[in-house]
C-alpha atoms as a PDB file:
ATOM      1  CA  UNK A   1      84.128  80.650  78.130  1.00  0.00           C
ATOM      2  CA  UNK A   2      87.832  80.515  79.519  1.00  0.00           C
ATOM      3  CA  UNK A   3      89.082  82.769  81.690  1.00  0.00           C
ATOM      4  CA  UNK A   4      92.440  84.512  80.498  1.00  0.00           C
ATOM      5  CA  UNK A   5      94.935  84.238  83.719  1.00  0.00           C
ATOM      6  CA  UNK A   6      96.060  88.270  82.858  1.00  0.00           C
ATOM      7  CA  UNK A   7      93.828  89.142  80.097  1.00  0.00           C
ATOM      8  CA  UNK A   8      94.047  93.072  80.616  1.00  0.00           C
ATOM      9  CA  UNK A   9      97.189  94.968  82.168  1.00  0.00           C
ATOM     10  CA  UNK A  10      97.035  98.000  84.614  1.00  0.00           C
ATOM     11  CA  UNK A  11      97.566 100.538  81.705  1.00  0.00           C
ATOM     12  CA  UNK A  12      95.219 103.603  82.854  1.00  0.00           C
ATOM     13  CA  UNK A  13      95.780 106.631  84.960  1.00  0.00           C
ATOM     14  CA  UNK A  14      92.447 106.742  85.203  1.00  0.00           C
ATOM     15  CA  UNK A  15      91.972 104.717  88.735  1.00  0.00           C
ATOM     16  CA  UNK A  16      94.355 103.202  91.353  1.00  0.00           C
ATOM     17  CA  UNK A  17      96.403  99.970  90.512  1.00  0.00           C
ATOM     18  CA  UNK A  18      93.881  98.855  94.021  1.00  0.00           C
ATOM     19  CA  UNK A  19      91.112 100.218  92.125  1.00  0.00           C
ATOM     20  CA  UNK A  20      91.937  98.089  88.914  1.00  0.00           C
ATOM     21  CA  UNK A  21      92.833  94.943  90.569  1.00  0.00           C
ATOM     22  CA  UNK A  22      89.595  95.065  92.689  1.00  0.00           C
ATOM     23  CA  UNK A  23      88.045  95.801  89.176  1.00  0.00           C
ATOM     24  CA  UNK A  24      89.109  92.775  87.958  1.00  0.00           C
ATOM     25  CA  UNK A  25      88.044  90.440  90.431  1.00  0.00           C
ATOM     26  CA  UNK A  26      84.394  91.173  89.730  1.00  0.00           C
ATOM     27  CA  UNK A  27      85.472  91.148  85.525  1.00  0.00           C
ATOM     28  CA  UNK A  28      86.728  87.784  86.539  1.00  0.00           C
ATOM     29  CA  UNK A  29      83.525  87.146  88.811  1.00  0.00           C
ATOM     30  CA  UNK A  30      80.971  87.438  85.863  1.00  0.00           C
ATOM     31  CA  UNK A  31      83.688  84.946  83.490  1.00  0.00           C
ATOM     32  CA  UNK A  32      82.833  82.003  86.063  1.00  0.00           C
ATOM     33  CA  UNK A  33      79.246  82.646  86.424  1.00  0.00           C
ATOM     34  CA  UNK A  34      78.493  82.531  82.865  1.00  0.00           C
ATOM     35  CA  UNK A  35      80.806  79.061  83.199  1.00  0.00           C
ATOM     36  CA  UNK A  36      78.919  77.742  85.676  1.00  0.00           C
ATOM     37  CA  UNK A  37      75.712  78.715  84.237  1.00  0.00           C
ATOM     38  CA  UNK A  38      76.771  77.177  80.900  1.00  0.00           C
ATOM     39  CA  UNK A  39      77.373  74.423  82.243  1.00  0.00           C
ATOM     40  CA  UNK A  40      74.344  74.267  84.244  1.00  0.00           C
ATOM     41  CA  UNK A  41      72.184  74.816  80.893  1.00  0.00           C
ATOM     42  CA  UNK A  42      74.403  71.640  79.284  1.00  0.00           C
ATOM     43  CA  UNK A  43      73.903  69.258  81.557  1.00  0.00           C
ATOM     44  CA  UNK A  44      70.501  69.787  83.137  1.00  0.00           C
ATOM     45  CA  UNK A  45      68.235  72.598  81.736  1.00  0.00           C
ATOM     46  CA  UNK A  46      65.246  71.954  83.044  1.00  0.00           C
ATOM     47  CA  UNK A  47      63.421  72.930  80.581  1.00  0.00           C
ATOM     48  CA  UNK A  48      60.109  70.961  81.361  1.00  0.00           C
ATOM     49  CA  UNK A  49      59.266  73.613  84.111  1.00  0.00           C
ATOM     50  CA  UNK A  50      60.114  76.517  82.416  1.00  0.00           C
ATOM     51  CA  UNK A  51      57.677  79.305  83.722  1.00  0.00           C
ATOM     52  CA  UNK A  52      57.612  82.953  83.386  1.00  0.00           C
ATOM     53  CA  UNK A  53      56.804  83.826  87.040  1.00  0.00           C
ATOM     54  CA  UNK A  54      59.523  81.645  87.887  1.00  0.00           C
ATOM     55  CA  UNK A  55      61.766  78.541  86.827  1.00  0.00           C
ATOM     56  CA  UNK A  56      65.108  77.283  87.273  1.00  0.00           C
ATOM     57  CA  UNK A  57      65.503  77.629  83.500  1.00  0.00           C
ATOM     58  CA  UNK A  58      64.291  81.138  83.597  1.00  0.00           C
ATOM     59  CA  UNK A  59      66.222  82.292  86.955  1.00  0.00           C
ATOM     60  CA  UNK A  60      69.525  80.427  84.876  1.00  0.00           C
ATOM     61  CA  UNK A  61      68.370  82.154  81.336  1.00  0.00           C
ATOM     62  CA  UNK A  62      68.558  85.839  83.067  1.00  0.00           C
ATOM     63  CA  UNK A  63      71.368  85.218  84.917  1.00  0.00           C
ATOM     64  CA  UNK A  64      73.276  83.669  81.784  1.00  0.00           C
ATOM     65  CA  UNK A  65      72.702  87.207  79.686  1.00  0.00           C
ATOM     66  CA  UNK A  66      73.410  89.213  83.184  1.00  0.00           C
ATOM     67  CA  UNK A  67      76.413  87.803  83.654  1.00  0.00           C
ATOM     68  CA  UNK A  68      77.889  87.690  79.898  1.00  0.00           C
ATOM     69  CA  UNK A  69      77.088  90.996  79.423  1.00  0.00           C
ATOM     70  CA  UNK A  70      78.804  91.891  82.324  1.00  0.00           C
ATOM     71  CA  UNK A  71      81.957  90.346  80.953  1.00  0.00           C
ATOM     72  CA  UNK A  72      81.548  91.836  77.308  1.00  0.00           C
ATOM     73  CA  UNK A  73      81.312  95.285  78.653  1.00  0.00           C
ATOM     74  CA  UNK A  74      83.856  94.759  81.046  1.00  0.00           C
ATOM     75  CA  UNK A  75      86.371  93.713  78.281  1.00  0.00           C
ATOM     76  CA  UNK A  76      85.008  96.504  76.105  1.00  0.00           C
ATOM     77  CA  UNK A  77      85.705  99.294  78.574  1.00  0.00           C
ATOM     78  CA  UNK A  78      88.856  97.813  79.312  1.00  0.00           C
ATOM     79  CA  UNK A  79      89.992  98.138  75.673  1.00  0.00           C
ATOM     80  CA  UNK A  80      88.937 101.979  75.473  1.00  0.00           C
ATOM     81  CA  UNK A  81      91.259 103.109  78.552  1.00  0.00           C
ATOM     82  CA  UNK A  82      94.584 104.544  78.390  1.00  0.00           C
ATOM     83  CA  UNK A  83      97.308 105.771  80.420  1.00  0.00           C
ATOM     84  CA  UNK A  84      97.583 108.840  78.535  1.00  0.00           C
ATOM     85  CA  UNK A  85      95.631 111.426  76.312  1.00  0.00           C
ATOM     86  CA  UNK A  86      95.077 110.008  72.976  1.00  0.00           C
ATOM     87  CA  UNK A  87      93.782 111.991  69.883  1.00  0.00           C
ATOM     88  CA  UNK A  88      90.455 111.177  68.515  1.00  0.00           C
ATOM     89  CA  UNK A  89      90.733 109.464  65.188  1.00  0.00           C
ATOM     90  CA  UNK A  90      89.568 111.308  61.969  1.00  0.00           C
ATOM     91  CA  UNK A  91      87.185 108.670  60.506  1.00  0.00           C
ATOM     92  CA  UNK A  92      85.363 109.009  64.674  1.00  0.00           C
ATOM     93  CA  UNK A  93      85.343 112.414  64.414  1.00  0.00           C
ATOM     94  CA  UNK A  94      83.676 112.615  61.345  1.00  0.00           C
ATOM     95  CA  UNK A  95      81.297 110.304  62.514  1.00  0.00           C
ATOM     96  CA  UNK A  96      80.382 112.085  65.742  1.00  0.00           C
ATOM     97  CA  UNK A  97      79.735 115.232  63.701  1.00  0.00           C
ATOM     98  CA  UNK A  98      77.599 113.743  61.475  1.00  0.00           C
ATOM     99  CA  UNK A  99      75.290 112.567  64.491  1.00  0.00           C
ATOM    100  CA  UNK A 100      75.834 115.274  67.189  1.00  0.00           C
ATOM    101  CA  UNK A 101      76.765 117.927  64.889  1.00  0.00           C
ATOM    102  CA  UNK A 102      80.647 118.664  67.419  1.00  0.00           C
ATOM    103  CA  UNK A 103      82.614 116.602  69.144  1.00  0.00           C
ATOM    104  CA  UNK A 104      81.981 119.108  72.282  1.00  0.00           C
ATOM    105  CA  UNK A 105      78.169 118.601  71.772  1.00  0.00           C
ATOM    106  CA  UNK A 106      78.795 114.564  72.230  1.00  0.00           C
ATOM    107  CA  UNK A 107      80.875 114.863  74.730  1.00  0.00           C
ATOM    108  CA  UNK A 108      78.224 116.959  76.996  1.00  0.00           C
ATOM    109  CA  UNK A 109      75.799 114.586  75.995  1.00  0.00           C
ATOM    110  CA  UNK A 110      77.761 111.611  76.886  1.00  0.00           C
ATOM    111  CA  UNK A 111      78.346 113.296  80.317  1.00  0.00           C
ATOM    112  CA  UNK A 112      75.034 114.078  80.900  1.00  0.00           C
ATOM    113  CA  UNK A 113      74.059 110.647  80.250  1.00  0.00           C
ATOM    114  CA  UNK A 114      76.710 109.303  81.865  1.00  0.00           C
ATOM    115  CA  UNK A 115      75.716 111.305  85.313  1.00  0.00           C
ATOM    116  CA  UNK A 116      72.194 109.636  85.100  1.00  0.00           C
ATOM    117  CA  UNK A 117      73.867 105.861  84.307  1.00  0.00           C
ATOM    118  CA  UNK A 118      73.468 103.513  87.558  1.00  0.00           C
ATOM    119  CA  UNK A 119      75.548 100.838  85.549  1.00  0.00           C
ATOM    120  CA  UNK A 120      77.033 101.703  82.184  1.00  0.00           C
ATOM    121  CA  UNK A 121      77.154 104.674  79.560  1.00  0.00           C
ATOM    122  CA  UNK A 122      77.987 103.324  75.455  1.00  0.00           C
ATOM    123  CA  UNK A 123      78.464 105.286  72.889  1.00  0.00           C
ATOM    124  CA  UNK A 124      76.631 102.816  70.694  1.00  0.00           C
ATOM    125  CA  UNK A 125      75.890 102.816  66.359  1.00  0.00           C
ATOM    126  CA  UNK A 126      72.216 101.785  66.395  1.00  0.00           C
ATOM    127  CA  UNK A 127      71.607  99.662  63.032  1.00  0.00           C
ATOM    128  CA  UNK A 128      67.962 100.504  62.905  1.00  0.00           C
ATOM    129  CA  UNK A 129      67.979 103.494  62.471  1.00  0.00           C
ATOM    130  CA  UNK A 130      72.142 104.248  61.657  1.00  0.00           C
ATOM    131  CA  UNK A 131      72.296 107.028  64.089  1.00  0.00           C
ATOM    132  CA  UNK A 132      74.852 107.004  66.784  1.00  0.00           C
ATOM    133  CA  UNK A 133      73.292 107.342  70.383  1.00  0.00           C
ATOM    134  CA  UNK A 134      74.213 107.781  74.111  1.00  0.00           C
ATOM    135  CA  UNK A 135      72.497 105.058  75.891  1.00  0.00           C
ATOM    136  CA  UNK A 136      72.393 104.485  79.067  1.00  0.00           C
ATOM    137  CA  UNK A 137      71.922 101.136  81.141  1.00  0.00           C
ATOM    138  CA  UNK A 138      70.967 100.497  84.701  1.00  0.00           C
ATOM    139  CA  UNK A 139      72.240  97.036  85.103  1.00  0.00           C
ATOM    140  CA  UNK A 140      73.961  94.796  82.138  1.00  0.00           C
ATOM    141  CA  UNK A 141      71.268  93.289  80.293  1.00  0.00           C
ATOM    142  CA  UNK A 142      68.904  96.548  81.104  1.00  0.00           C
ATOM    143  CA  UNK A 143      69.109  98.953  78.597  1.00  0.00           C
ATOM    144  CA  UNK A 144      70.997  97.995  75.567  1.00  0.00           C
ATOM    145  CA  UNK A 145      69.675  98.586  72.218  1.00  0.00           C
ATOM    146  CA  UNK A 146      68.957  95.694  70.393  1.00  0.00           C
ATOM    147  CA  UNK A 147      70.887  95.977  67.003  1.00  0.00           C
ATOM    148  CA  UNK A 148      73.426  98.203  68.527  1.00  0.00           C
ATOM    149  CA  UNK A 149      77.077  98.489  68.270  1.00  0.00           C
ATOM    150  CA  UNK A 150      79.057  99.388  71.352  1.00  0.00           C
ATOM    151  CA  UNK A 151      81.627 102.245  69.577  1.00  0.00           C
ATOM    152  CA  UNK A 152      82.940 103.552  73.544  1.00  0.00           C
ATOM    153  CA  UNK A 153      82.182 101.930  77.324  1.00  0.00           C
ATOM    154  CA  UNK A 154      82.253 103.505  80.397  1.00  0.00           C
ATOM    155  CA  UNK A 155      81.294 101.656  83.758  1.00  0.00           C
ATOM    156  CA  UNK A 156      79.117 104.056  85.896  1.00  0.00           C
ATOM    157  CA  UNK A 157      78.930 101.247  88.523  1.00  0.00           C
ATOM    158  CA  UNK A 158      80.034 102.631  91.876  1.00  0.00           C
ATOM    159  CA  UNK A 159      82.671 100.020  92.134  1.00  0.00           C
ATOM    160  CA  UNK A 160      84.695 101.567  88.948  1.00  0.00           C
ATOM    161  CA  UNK A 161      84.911 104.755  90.426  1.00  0.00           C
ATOM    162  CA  UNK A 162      84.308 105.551  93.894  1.00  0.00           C
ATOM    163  CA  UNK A 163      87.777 104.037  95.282  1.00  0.00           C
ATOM    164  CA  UNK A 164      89.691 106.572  93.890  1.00  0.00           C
ATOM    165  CA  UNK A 165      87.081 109.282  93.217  1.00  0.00           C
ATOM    166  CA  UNK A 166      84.241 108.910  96.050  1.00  0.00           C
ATOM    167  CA  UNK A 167      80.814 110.615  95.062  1.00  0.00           C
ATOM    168  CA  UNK A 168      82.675 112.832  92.431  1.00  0.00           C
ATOM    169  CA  UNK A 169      80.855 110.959  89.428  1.00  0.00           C
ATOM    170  CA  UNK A 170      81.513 113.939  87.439  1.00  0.00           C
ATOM    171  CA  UNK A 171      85.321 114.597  87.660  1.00  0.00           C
ATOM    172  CA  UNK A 172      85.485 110.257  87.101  1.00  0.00           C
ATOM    173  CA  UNK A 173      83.695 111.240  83.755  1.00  0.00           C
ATOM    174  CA  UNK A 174      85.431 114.080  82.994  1.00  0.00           C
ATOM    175  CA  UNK A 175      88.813 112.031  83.136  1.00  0.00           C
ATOM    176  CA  UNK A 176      87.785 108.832  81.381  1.00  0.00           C
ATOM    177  CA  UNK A 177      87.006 111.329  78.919  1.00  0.00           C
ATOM    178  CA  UNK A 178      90.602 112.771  78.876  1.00  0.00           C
ATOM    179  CA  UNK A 179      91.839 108.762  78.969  1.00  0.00           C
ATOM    180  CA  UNK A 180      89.443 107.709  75.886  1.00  0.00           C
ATOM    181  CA  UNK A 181      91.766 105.052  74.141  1.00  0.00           C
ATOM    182  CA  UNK A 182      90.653 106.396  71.200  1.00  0.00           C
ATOM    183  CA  UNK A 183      92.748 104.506  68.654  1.00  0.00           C
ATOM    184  CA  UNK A 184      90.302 101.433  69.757  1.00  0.00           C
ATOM    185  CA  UNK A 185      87.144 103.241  68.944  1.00  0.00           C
ATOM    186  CA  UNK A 186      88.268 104.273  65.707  1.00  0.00           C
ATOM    187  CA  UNK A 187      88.943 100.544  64.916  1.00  0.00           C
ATOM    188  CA  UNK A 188      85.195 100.097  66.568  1.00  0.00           C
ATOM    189  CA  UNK A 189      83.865 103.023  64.070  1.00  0.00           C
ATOM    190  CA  UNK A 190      86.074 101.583  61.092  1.00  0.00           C
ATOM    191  CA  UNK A 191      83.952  98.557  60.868  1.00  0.00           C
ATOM    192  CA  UNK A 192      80.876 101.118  60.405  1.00  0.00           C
ATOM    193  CA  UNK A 193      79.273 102.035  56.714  1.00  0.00           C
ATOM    194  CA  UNK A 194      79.031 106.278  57.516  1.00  0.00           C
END
């Protein structure tokens, strides 16, 4: 995986430029541990002592979907930011009513869920069972849905927020919601059979 000198721009009035950059140094954190662990895995697995309890190849193994997840979501809610309010695309719309009935109904549901997140909030299409859900995940490889596809990311990790917005999870919500890059997620929901 190569790491992008600049791959996103400070384009959100959602947080701080100090907020952002800071932001990005841990995006750019999980990039060169799921290097290093690649690499590790190429040139020495280890895989004779693999172990459940514990292993190299397991402690590399977790840390390998840890830290990729933590730069797919990171790139994802990057995407879905804006500086300013966007409108929410027909074809989404639709879609949200067809699961949550309004688009007020998701979007107190996504709060809610969003106040009980310790690490991320998705607004995810679940193949299984083609519903759309609010999931919620407490680290980034605890949580997810397998067979799901991420529509809308929000971190819920203190260090997205509390810079700019201390303990006020809430109002952080409240404007990510307002700063929803939402011509992104309609390109995300465009890719969906509804």
């Amino acid at each position: 995986m190569e790491a992008i000198a600049a791959p996103f721009t400070y384009n959100t009035s959602l947080v701080s430029q100090k907020a952002y950059d800071y932001h990005l140094t841990l995006y750019h954190g999980y990039i060169s541990k799921t290097n290093e662990i690649t690499q590790k895995l190429a040139a020495d697995p280890d895989m004779a002592s693999a172990n459940a309890t514990y292993s190299t190849y397991r402690a590399l193994k977790r840390g390998e979907s840890f830290a990729l997840d933590g730069v797919i979501l990171h790139e994802l809610y990057f995407q879905n930011l804006s500086k300013g309010e966007t409108s929410i695309g027909h074809h989404t719309e639709k879609l949200i009513e067809k699961y949550f009935d309004t688009v007020d109904k998701w979007k107190a549901e996504f709060t809610a869920s969003a106040l009980s997140a310790r690490g991320w909030c998705i607004l995810v299409y679940e193949q299984r069972t083609q519903n759309f859900r609010n999931v919620v995940l407490d680290s980034h490889d605890d949580g997810l849905v397998c067979g799901s596809y991420p529509l809308l990311v929000l971190d819920m990790y203190e260090h997205a927020y509390f810079i700019d917005y201390g303990t006020d999870k809430a109002k952080y919500i409240s404007k990510f919601l307002e700063l929803v890059n939402w011509d992104i997620v309609e390109r995300r929901c465009a890719r969906l059979v509804d």
